[in-house]
PDB file of N, CA and C in Angstrom:
ATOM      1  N   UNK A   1     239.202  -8.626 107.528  1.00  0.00           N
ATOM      2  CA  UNK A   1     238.858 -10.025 107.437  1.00  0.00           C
ATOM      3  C   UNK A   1     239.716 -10.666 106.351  1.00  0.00           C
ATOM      4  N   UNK A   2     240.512 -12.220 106.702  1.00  0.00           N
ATOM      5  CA  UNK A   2     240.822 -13.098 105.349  1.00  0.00           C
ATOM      6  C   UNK A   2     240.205 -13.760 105.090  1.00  0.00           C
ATOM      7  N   UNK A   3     240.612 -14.686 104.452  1.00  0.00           N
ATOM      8  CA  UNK A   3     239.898 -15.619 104.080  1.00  0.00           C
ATOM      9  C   UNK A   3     240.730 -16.837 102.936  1.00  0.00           C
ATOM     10  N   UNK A   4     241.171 -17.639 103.594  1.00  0.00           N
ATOM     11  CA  UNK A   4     241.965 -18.770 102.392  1.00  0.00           C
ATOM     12  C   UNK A   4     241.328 -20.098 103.284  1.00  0.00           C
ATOM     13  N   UNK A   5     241.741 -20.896 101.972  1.00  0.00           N
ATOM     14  CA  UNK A   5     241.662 -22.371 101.577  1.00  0.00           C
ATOM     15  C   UNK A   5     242.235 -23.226 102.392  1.00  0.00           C
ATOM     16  N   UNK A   6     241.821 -23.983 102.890  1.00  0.00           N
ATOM     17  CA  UNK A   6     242.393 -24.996 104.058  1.00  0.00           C
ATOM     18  C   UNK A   6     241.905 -26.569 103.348  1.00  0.00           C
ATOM     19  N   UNK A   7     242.917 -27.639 103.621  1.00  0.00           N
ATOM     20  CA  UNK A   7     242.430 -28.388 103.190  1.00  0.00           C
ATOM     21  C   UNK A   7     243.269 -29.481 104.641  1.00  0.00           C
ATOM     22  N   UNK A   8     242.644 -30.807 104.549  1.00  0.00           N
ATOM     23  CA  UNK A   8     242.821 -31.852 106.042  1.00  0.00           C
ATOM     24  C   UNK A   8     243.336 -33.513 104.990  1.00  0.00           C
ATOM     25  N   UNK A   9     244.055 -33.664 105.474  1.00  0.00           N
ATOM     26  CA  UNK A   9     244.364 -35.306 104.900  1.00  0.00           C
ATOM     27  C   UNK A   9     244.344 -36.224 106.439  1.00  0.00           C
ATOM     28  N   UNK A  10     244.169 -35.818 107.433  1.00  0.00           N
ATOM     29  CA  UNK A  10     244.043 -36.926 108.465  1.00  0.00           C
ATOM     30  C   UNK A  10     243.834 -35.871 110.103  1.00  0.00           C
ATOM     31  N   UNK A  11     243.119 -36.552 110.900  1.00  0.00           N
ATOM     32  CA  UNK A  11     242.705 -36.379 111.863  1.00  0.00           C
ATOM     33  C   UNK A  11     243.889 -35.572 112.727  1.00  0.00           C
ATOM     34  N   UNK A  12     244.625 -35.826 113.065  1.00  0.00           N
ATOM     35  CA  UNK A  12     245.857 -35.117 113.390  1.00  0.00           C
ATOM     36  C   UNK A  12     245.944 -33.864 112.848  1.00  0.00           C
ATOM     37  N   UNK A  13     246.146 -33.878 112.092  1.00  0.00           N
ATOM     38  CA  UNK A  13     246.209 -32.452 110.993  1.00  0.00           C
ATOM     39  C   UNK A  13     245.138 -31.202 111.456  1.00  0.00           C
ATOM     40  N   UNK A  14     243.645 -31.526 111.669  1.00  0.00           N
ATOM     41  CA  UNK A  14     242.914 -30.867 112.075  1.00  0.00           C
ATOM     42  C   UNK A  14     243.283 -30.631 113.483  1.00  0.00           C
ATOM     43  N   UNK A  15     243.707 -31.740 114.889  1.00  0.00           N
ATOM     44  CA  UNK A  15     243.938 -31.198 115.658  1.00  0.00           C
ATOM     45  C   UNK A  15     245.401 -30.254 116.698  1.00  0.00           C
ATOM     46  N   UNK A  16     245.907 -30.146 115.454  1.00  0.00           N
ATOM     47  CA  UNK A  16     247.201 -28.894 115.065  1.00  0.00           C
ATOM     48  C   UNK A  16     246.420 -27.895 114.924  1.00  0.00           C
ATOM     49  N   UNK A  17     245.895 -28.095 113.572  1.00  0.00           N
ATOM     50  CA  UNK A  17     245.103 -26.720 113.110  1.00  0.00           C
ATOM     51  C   UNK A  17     244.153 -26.010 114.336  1.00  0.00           C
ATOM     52  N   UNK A  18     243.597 -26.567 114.891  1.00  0.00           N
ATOM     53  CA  UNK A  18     242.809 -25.930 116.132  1.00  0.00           C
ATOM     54  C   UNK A  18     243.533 -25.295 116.952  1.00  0.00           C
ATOM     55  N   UNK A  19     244.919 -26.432 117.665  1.00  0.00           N
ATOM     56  CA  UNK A  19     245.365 -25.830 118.337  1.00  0.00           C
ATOM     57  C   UNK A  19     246.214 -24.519 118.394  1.00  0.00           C
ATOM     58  N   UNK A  20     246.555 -24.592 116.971  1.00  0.00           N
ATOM     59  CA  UNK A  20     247.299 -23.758 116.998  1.00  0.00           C
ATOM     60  C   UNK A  20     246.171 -22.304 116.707  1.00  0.00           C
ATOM     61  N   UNK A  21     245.183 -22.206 116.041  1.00  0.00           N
ATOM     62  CA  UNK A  21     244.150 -21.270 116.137  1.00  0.00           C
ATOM     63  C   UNK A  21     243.406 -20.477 117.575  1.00  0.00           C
ATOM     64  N   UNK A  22     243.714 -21.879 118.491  1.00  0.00           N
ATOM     65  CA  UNK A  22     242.728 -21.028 119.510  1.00  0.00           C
ATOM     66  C   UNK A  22     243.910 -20.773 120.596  1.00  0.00           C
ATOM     67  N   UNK A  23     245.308 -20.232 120.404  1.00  0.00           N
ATOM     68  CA  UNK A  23     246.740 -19.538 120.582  1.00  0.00           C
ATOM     69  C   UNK A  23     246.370 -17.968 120.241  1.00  0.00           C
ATOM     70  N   UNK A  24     245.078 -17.780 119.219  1.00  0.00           N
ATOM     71  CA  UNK A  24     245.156 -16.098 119.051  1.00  0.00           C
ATOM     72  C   UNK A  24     243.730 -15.581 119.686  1.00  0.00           C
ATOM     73  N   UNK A  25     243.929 -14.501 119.859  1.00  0.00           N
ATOM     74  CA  UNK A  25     242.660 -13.841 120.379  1.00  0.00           C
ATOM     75  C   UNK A  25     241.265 -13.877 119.448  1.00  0.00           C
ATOM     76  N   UNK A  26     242.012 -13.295 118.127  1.00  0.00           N
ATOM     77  CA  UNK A  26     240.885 -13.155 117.636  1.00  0.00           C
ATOM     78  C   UNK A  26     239.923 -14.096 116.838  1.00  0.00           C
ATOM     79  N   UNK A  27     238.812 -13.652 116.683  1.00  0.00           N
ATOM     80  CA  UNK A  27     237.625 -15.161 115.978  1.00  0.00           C
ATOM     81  C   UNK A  27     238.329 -15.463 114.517  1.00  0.00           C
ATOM     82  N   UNK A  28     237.500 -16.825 114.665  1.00  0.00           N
ATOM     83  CA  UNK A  28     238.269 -17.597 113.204  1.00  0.00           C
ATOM     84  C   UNK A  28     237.106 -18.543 113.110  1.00  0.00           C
ATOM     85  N   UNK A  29     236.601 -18.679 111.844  1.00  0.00           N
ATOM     86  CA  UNK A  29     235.563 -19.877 111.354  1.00  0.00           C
ATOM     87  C   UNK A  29     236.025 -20.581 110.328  1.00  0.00           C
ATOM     88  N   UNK A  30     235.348 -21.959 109.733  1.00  0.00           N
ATOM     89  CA  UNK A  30     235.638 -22.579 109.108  1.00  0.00           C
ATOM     90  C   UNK A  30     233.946 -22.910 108.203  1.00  0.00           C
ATOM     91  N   UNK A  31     234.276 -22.325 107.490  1.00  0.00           N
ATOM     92  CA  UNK A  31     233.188 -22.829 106.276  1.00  0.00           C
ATOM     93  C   UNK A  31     233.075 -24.035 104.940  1.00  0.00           C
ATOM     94  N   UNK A  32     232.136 -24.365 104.997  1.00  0.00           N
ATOM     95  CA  UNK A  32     232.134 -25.249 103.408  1.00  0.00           C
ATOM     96  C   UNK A  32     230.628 -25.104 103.206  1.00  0.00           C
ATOM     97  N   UNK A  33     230.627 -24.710 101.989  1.00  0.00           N
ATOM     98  CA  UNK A  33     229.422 -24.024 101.636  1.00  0.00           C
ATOM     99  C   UNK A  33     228.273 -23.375 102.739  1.00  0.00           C
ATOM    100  N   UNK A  34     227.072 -23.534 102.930  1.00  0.00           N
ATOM    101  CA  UNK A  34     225.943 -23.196 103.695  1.00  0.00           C
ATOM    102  C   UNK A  34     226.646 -23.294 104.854  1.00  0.00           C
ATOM    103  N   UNK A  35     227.525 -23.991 105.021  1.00  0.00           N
ATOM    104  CA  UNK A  35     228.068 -24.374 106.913  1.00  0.00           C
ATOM    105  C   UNK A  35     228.981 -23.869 107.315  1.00  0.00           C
ATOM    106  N   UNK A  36     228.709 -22.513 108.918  1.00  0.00           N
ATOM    107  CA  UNK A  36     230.243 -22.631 109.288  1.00  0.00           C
ATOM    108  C   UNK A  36     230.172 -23.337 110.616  1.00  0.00           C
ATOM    109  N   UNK A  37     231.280 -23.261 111.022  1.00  0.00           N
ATOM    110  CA  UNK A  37     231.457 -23.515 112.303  1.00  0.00           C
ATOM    111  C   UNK A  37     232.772 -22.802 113.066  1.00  0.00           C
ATOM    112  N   UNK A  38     233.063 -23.157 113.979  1.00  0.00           N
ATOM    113  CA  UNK A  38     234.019 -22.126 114.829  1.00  0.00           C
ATOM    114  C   UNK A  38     235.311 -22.950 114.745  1.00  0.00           C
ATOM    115  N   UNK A  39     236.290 -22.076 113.999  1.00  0.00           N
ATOM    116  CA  UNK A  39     237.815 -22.889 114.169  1.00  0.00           C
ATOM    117  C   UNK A  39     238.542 -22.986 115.232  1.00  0.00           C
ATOM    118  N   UNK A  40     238.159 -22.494 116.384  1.00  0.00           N
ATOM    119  CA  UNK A  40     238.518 -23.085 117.412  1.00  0.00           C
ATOM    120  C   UNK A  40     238.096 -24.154 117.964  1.00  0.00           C
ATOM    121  N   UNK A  41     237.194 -24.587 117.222  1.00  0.00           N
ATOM    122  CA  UNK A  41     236.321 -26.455 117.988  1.00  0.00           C
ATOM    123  C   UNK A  41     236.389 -27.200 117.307  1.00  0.00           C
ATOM    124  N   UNK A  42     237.317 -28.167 117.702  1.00  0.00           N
ATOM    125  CA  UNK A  42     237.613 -29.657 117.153  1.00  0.00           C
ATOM    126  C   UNK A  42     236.526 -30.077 116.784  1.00  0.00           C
ATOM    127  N   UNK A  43     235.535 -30.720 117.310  1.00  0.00           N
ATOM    128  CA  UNK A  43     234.471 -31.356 116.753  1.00  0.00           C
ATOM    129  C   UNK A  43     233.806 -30.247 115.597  1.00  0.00           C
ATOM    130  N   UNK A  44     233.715 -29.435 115.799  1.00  0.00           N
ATOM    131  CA  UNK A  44     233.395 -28.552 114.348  1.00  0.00           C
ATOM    132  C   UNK A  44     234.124 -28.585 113.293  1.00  0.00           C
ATOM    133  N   UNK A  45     235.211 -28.589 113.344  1.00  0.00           N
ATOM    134  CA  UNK A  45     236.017 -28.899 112.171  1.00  0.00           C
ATOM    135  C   UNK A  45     236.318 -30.072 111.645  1.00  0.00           C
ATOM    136  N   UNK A  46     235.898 -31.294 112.965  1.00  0.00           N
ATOM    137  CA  UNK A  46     236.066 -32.626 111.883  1.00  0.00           C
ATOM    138  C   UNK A  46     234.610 -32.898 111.866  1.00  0.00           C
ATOM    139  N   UNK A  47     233.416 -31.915 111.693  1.00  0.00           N
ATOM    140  CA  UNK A  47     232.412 -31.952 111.150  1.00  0.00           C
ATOM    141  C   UNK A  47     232.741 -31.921 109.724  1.00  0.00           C
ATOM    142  N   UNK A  48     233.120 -30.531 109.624  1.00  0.00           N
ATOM    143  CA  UNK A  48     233.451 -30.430 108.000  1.00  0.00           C
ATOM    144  C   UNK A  48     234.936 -30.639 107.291  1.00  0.00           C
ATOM    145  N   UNK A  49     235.361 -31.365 107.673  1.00  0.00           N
ATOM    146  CA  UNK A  49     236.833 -32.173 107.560  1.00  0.00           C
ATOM    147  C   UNK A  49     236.431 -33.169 106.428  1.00  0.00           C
ATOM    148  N   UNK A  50     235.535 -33.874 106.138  1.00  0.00           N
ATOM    149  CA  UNK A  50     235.464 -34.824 104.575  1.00  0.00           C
ATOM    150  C   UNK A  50     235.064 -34.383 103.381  1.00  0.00           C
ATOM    151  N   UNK A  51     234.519 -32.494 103.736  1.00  0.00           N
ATOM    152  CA  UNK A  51     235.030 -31.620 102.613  1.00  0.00           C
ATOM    153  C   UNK A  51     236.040 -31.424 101.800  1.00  0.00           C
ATOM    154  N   UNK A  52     236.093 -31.339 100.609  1.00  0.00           N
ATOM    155  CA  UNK A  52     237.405 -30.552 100.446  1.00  0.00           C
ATOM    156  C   UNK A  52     237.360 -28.866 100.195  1.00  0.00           C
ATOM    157  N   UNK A  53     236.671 -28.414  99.766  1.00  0.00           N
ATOM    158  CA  UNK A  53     236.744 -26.751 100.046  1.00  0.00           C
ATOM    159  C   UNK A  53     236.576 -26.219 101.295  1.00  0.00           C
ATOM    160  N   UNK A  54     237.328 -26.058 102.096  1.00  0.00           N
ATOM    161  CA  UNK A  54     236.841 -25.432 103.275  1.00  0.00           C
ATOM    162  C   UNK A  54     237.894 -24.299 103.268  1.00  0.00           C
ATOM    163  N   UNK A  55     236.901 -23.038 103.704  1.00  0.00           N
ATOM    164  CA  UNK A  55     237.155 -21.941 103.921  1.00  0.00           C
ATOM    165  C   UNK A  55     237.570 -21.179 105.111  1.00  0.00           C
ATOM    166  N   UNK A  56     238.876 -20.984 105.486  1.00  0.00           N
ATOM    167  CA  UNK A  56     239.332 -20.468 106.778  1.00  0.00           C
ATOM    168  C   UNK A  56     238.844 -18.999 107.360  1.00  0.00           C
ATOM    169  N   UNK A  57     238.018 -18.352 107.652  1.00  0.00           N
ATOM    170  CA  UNK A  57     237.754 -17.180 107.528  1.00  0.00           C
ATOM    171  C   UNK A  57     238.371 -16.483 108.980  1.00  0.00           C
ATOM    172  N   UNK A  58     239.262 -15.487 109.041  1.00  0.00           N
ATOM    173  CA  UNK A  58     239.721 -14.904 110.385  1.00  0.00           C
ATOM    174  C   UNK A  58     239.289 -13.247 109.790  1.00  0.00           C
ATOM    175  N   UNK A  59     238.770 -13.216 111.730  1.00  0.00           N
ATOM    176  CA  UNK A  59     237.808 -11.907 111.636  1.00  0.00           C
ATOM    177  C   UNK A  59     238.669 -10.938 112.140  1.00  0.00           C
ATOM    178  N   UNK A  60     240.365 -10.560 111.599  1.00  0.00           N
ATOM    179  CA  UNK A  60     241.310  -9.472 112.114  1.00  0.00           C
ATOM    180  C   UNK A  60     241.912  -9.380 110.061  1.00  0.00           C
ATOM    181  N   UNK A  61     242.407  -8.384 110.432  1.00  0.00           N
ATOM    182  CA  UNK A  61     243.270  -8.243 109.510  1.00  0.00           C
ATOM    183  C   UNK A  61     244.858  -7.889 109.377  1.00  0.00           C
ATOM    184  N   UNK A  62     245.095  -8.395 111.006  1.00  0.00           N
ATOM    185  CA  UNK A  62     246.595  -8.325 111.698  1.00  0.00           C
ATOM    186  C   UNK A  62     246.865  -9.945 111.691  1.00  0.00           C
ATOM    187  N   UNK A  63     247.020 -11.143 110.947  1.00  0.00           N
ATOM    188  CA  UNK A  63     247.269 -12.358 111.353  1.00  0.00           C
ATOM    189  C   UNK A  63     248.525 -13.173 110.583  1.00  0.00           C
ATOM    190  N   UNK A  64     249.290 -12.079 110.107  1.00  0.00           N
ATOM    191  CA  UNK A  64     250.314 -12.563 109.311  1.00  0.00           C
ATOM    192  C   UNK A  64     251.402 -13.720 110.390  1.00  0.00           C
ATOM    193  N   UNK A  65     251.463 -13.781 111.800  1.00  0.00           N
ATOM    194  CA  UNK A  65     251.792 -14.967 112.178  1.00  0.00           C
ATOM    195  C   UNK A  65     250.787 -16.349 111.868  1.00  0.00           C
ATOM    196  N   UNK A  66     249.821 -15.783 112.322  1.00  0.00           N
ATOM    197  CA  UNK A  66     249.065 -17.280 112.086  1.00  0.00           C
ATOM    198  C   UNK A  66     248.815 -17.372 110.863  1.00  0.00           C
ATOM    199  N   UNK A  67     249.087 -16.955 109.662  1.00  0.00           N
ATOM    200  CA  UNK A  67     249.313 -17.466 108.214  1.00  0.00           C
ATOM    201  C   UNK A  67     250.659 -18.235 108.168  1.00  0.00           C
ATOM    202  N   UNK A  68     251.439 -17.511 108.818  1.00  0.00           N
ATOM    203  CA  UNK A  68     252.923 -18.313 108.597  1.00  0.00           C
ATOM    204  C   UNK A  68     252.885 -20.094 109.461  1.00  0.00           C
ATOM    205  N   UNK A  69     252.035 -20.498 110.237  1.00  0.00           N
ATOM    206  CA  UNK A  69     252.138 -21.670 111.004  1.00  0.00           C
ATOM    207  C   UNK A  69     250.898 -22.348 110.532  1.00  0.00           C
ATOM    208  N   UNK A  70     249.665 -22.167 110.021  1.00  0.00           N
ATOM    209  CA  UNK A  70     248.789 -22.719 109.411  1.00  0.00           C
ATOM    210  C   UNK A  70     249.156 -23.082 107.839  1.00  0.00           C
ATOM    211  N   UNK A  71     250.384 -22.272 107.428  1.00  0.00           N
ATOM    212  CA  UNK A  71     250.771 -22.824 105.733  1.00  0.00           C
ATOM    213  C   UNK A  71     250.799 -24.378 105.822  1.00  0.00           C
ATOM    214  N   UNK A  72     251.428 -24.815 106.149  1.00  0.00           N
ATOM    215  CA  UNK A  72     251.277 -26.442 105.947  1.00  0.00           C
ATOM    216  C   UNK A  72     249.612 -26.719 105.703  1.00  0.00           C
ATOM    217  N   UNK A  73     248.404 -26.074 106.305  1.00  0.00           N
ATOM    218  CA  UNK A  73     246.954 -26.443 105.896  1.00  0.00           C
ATOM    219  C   UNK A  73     246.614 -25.708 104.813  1.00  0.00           C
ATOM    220  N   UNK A  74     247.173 -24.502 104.173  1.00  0.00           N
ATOM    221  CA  UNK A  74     246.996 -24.305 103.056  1.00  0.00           C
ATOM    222  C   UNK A  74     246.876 -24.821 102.008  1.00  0.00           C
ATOM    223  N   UNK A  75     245.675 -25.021 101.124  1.00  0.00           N
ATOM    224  CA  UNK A  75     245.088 -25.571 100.343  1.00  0.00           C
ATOM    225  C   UNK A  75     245.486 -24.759  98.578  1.00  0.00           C
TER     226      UNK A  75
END
């Protein structure tokens, strides 16, 4: 499992970030505090999109591509 910092400055931005997330097999959530939700669902993520800590959590520990194309949301 990882786990880094994601952060959103505009609506667009989140729907990159999805898309390009639900491109891999394996599960991926998005947390901010008490709340997650599933990083593959737009409306879940611009649930917690007027956060600023949100937590990317991917449930592999093989995802060194999708670290390299989500850096721009790195927080």
């Amino acid at each position: 499992m990882k786990r880094i910092l994601v952060k959103f400055d505009e609506a667009d931005q989140i729907i990159n970030f999805v898309r390009i997330i639900n491109q891999y097999e394996y599960d991926a959530d998005v947390k901010c505090g008490s709340r997650i939700v599933d990083a593959k669902s737009i409306v879940g993520v611009l649930s917690l999109a007027r956060s600023k800590d949100l937590e990317l959590i991917l449930h592999t520990d093989e995802c060194g591509d999708l670290l390299d194309e989500i850096a721009p949301f790195a927080a």
